[in-house]
N, C-alpha and C. Protein backbone atom coordinates (compact mmCIF):
# COMPACT_ATOMS: atom_id res chain seq x y z
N UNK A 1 106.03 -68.58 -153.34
CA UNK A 1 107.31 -68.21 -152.79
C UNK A 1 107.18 -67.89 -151.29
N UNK A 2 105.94 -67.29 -150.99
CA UNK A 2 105.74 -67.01 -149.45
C UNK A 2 105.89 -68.20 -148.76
N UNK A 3 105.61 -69.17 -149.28
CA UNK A 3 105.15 -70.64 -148.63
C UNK A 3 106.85 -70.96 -148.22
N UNK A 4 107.65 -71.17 -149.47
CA UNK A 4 108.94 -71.57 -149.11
C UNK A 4 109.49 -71.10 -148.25
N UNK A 5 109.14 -69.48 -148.02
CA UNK A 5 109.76 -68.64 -146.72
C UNK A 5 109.43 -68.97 -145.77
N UNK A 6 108.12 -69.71 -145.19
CA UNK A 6 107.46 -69.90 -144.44
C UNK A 6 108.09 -71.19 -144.42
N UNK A 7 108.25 -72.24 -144.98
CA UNK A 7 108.52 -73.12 -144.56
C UNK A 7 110.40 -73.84 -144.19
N UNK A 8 111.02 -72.58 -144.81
CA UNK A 8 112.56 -72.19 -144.42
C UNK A 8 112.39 -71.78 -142.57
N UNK A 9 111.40 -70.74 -142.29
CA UNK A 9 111.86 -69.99 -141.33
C UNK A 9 111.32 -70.98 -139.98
N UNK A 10 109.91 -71.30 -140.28
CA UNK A 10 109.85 -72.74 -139.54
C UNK A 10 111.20 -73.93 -139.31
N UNK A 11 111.71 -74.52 -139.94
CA UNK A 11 112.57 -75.22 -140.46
C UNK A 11 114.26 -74.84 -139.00
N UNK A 12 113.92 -73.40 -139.42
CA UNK A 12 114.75 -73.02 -138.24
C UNK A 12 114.46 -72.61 -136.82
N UNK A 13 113.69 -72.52 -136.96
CA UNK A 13 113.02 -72.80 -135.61
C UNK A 13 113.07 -74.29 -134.80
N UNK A 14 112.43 -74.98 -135.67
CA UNK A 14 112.67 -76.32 -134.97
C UNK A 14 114.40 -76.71 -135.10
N UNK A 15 114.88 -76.43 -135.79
CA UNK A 15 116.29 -77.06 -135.72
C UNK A 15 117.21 -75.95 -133.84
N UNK A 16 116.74 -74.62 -134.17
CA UNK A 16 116.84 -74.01 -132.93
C UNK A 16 116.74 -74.62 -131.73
N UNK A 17 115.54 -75.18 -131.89
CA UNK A 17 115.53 -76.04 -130.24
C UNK A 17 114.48 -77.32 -130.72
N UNK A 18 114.65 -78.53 -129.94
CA UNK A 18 113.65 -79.83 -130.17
C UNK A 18 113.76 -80.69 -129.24
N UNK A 19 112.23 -80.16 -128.79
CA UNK A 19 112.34 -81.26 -127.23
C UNK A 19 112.90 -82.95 -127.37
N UNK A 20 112.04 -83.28 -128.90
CA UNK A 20 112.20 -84.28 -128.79
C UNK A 20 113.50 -85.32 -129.38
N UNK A 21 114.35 -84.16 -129.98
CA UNK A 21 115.88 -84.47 -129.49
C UNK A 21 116.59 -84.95 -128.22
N UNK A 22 115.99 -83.42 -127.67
CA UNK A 22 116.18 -83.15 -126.50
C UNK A 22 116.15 -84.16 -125.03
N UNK A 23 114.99 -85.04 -125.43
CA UNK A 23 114.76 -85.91 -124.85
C UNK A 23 116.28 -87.46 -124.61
N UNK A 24 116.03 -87.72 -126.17
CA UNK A 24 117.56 -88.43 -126.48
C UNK A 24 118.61 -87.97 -125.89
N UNK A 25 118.78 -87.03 -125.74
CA UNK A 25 120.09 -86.04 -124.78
C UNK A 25 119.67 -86.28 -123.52
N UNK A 26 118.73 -86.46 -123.09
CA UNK A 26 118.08 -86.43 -121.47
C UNK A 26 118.75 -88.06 -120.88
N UNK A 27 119.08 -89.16 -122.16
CA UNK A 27 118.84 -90.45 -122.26
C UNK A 27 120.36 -90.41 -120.57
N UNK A 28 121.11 -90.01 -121.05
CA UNK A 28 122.52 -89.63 -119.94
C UNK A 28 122.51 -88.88 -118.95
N UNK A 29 121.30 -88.42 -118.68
CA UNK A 29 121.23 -87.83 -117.58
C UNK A 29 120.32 -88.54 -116.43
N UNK A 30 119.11 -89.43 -117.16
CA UNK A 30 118.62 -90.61 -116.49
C UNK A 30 119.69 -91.45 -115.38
N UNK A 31 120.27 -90.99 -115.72
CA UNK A 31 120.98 -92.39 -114.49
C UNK A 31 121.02 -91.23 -113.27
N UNK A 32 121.16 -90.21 -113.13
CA UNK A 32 120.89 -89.34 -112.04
C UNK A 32 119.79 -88.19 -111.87
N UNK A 33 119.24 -88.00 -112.75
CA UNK A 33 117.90 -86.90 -112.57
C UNK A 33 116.78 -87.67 -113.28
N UNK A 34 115.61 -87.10 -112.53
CA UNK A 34 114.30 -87.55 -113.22
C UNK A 34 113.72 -86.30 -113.18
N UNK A 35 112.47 -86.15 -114.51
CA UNK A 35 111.77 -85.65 -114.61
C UNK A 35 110.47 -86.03 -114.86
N UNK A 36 109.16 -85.40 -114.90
CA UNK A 36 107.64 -86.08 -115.14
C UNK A 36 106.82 -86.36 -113.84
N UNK A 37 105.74 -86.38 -114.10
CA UNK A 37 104.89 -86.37 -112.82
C UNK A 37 105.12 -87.15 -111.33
N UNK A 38 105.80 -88.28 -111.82
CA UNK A 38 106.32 -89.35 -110.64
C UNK A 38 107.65 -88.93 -110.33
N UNK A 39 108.67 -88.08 -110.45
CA UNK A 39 110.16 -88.02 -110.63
C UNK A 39 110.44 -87.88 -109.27
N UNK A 40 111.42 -88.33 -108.12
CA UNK A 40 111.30 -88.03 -107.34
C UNK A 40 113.51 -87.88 -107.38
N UNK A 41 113.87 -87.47 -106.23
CA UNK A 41 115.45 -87.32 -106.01
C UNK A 41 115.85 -88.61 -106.01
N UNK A 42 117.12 -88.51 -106.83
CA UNK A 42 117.38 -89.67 -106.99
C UNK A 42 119.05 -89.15 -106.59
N UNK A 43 120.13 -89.67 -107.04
CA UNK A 43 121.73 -88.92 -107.36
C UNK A 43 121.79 -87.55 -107.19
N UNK A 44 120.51 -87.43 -108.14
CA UNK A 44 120.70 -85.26 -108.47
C UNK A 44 119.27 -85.21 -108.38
N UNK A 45 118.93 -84.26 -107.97
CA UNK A 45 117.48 -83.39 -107.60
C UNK A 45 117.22 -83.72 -108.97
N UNK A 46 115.20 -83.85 -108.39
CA UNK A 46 114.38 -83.38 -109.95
C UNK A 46 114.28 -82.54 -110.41
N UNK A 47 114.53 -82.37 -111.93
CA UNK A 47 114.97 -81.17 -112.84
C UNK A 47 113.31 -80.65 -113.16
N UNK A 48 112.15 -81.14 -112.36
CA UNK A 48 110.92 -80.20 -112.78
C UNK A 48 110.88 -79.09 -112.43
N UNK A 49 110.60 -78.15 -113.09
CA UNK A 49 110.58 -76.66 -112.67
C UNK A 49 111.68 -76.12 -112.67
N UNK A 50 113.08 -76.45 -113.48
CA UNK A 50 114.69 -76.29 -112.99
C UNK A 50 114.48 -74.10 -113.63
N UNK A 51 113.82 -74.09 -114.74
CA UNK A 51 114.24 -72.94 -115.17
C UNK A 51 113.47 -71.85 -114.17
N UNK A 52 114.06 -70.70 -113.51
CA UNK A 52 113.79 -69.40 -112.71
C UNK A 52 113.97 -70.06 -111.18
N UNK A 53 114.62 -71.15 -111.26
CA UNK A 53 114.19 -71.62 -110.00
C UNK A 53 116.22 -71.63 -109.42
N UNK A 54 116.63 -71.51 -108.39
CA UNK A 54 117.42 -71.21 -107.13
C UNK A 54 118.52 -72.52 -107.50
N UNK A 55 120.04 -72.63 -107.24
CA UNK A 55 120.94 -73.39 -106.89
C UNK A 55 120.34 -74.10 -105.76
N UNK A 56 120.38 -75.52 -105.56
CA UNK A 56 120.60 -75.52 -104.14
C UNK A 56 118.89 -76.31 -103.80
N UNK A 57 118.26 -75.62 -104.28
CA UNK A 57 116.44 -75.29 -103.59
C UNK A 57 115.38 -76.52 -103.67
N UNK A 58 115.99 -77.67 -104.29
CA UNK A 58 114.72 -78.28 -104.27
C UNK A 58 115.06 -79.34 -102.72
N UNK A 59 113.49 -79.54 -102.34
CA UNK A 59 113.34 -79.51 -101.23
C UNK A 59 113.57 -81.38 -101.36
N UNK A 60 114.46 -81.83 -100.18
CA UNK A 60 114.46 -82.99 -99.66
C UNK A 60 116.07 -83.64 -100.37
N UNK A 61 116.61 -82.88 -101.59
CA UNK A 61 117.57 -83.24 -101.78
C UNK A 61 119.04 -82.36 -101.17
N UNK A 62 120.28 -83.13 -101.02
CA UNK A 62 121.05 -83.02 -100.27
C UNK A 62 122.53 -82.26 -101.00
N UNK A 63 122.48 -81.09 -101.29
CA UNK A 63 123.32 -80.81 -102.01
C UNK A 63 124.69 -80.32 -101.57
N UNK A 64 125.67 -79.94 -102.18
CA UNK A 64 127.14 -79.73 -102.07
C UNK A 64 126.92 -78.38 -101.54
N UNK A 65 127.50 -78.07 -100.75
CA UNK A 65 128.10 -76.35 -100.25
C UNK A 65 127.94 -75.68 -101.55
N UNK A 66 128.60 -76.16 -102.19
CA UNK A 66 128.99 -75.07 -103.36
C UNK A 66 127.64 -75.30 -104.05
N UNK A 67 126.38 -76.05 -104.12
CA UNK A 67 125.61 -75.56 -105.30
C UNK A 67 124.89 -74.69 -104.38
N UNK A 68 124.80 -75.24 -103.03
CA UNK A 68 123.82 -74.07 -101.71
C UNK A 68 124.24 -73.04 -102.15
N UNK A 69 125.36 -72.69 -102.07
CA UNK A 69 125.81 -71.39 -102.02
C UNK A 69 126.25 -70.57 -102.80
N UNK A 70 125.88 -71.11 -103.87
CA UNK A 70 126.24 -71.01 -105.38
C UNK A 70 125.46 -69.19 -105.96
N UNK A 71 124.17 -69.32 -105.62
CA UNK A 71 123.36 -67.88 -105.57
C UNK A 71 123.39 -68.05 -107.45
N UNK A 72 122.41 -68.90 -107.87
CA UNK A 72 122.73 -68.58 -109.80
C UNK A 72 120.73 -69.04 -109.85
N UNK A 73 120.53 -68.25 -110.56
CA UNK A 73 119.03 -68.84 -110.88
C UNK A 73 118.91 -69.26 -112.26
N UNK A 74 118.63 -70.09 -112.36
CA UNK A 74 118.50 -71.10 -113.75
C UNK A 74 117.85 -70.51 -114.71
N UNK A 75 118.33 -70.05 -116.07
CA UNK A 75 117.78 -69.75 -116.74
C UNK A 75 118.64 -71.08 -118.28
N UNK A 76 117.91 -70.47 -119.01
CA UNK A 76 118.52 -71.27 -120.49
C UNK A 76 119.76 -70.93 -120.42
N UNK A 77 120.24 -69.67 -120.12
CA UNK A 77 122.00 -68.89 -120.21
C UNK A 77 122.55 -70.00 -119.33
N UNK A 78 122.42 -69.33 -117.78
CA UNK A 78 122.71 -70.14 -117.06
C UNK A 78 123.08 -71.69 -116.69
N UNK A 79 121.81 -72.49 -117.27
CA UNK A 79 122.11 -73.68 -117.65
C UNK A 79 122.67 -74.42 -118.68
N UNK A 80 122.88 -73.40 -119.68
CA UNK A 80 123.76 -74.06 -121.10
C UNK A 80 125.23 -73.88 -120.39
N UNK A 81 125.71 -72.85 -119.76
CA UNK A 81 126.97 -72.37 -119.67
C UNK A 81 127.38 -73.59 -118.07
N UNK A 82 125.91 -73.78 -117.10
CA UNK A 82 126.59 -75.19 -116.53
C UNK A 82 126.47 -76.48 -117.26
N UNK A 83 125.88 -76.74 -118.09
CA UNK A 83 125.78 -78.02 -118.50
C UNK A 83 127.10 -78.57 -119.73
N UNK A 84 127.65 -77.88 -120.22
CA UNK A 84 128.68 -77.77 -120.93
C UNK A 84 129.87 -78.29 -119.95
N UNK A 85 129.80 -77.81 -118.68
CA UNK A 85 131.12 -77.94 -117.65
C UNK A 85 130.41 -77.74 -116.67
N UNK A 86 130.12 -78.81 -115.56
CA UNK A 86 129.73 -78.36 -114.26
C UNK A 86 130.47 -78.04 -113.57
N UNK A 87 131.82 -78.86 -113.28
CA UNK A 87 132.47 -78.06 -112.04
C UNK A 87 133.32 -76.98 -112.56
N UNK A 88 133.16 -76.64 -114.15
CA UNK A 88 133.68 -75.19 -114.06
C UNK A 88 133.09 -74.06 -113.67
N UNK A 89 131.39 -74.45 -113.58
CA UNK A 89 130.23 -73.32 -113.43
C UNK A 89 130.30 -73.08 -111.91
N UNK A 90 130.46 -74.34 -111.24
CA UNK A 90 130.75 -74.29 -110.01
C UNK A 90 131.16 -74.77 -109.34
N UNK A 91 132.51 -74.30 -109.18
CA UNK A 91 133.53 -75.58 -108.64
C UNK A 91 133.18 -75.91 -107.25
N UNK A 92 133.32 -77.27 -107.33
CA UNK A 92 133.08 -77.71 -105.60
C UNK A 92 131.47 -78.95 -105.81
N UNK A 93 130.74 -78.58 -106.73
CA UNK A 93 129.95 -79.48 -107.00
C UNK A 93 130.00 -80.84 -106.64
N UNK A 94 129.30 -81.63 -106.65
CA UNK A 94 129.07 -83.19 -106.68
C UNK A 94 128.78 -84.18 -107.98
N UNK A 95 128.09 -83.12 -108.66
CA UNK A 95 127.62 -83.44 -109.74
C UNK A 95 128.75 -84.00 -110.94
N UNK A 96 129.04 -85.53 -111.17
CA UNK A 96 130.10 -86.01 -111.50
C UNK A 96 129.45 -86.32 -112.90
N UNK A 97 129.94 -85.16 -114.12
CA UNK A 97 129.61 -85.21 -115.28
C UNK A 97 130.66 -84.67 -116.35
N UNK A 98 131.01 -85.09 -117.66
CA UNK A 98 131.79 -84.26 -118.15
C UNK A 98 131.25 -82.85 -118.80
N UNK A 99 129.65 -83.33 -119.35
CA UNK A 99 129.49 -81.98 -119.67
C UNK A 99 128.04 -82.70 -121.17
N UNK A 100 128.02 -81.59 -121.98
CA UNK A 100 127.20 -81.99 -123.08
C UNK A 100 127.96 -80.45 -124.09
N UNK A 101 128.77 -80.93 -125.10
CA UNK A 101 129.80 -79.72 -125.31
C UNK A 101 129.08 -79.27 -126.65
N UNK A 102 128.44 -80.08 -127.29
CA UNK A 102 127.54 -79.74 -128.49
C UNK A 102 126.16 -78.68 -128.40
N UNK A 103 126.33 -77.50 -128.39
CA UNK A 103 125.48 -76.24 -128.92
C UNK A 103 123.94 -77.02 -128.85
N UNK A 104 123.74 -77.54 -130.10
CA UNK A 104 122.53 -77.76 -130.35
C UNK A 104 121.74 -79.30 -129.53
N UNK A 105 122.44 -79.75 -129.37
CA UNK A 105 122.11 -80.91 -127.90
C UNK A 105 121.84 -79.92 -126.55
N UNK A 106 122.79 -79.18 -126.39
CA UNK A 106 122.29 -78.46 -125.24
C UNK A 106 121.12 -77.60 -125.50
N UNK A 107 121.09 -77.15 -126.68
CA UNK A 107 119.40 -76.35 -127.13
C UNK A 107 118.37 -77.28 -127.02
N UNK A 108 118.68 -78.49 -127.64
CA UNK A 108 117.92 -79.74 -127.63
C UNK A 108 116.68 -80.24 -126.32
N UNK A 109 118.21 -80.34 -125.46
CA UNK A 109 118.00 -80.36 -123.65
C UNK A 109 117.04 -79.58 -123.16
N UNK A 110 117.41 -78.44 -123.18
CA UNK A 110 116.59 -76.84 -123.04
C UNK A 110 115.47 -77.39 -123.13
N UNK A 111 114.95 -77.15 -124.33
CA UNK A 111 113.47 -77.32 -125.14
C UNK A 111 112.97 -78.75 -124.22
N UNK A 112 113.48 -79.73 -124.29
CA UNK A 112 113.15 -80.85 -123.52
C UNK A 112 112.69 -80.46 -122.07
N UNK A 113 113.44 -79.88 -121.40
CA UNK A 113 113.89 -79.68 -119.98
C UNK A 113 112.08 -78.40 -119.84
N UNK A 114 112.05 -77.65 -120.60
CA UNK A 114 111.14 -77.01 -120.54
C UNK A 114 109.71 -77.54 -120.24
N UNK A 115 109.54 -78.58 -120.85
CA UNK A 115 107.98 -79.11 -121.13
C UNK A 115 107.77 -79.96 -119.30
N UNK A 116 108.70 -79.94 -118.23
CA UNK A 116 108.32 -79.89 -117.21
C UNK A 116 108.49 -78.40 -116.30
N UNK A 117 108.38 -77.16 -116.74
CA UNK A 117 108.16 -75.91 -116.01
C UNK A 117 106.83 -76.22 -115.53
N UNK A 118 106.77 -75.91 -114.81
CA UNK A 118 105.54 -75.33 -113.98
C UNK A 118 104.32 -74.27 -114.83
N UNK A 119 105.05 -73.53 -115.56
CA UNK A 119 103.94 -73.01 -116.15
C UNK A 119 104.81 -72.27 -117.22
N UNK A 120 104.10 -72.78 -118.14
CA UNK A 120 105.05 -72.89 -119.76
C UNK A 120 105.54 -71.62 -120.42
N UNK A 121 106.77 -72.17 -120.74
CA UNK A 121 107.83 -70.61 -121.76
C UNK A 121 107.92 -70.55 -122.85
N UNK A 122 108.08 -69.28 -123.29
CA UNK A 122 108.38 -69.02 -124.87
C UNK A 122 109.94 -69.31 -124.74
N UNK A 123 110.40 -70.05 -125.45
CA UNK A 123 111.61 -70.90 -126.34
C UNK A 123 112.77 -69.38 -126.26
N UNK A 124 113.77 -69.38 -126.44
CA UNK A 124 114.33 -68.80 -126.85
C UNK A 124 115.36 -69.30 -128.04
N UNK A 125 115.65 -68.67 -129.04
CA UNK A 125 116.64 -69.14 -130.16
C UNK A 125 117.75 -68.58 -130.28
């Protein structure tokens, strides 16, 4: 019976977040961000290192007033609540997207989006 618990509570965990969902969700964002060792600015800044890191900050790309000045540091909160609606998070943006309105795609993303930090996080659920 321990086993089944164990293998229920696992079970939710991965359904919580999965990079490699996550990735499939990434598939629509390819046409303007890259991520991975070669990723360079493309449409929209590279999303390596996006979580603890500054509106505005990555170096060489050319952003809107409003994400400069935006003052939001990326966290999972942060980025679920812009990725759902960008120019509601911050109006004035450039970033020409409708959104990703599904919960667990955006957890998906997350978990995906993570495995390029700089130096690796515990998940949140």
């Amino acid at each position: 019976m321990a086993t089944l618990g164990a293998l229920i509570a696992l079970s939710e965990v991965a359904a919580a977040q999965d990079a490699a969902a996550g990735e499939r969700v990434f598939a629509q964002c390819k046409a303007c961000h890259q991520v991975g060792p070669n990723a360079r600015n493309a449409v929209g800044p590279v999303l390596n290192g996006l979580f603890g890191r500054k509106t505005g900050m990555v170096e060489g790309f050319q952003y809107s007033g409003a994400n400069k000045g935006a003052d939001i540091t990326w966290t999972e909160e942060t980025f679920a609540e812009y990725i759902r609606n960008p120019r509601e998070k911050i109006p004035g943006t450039k970033m020409v997207f409708a959104g990703v309105k599904d919960e667990q795609k955006i957890k998906d993303l997350i978990a995906y989006l993570h495995k390029f930090d700089e130096v690796p996080v515990a998940l949140t659920q």
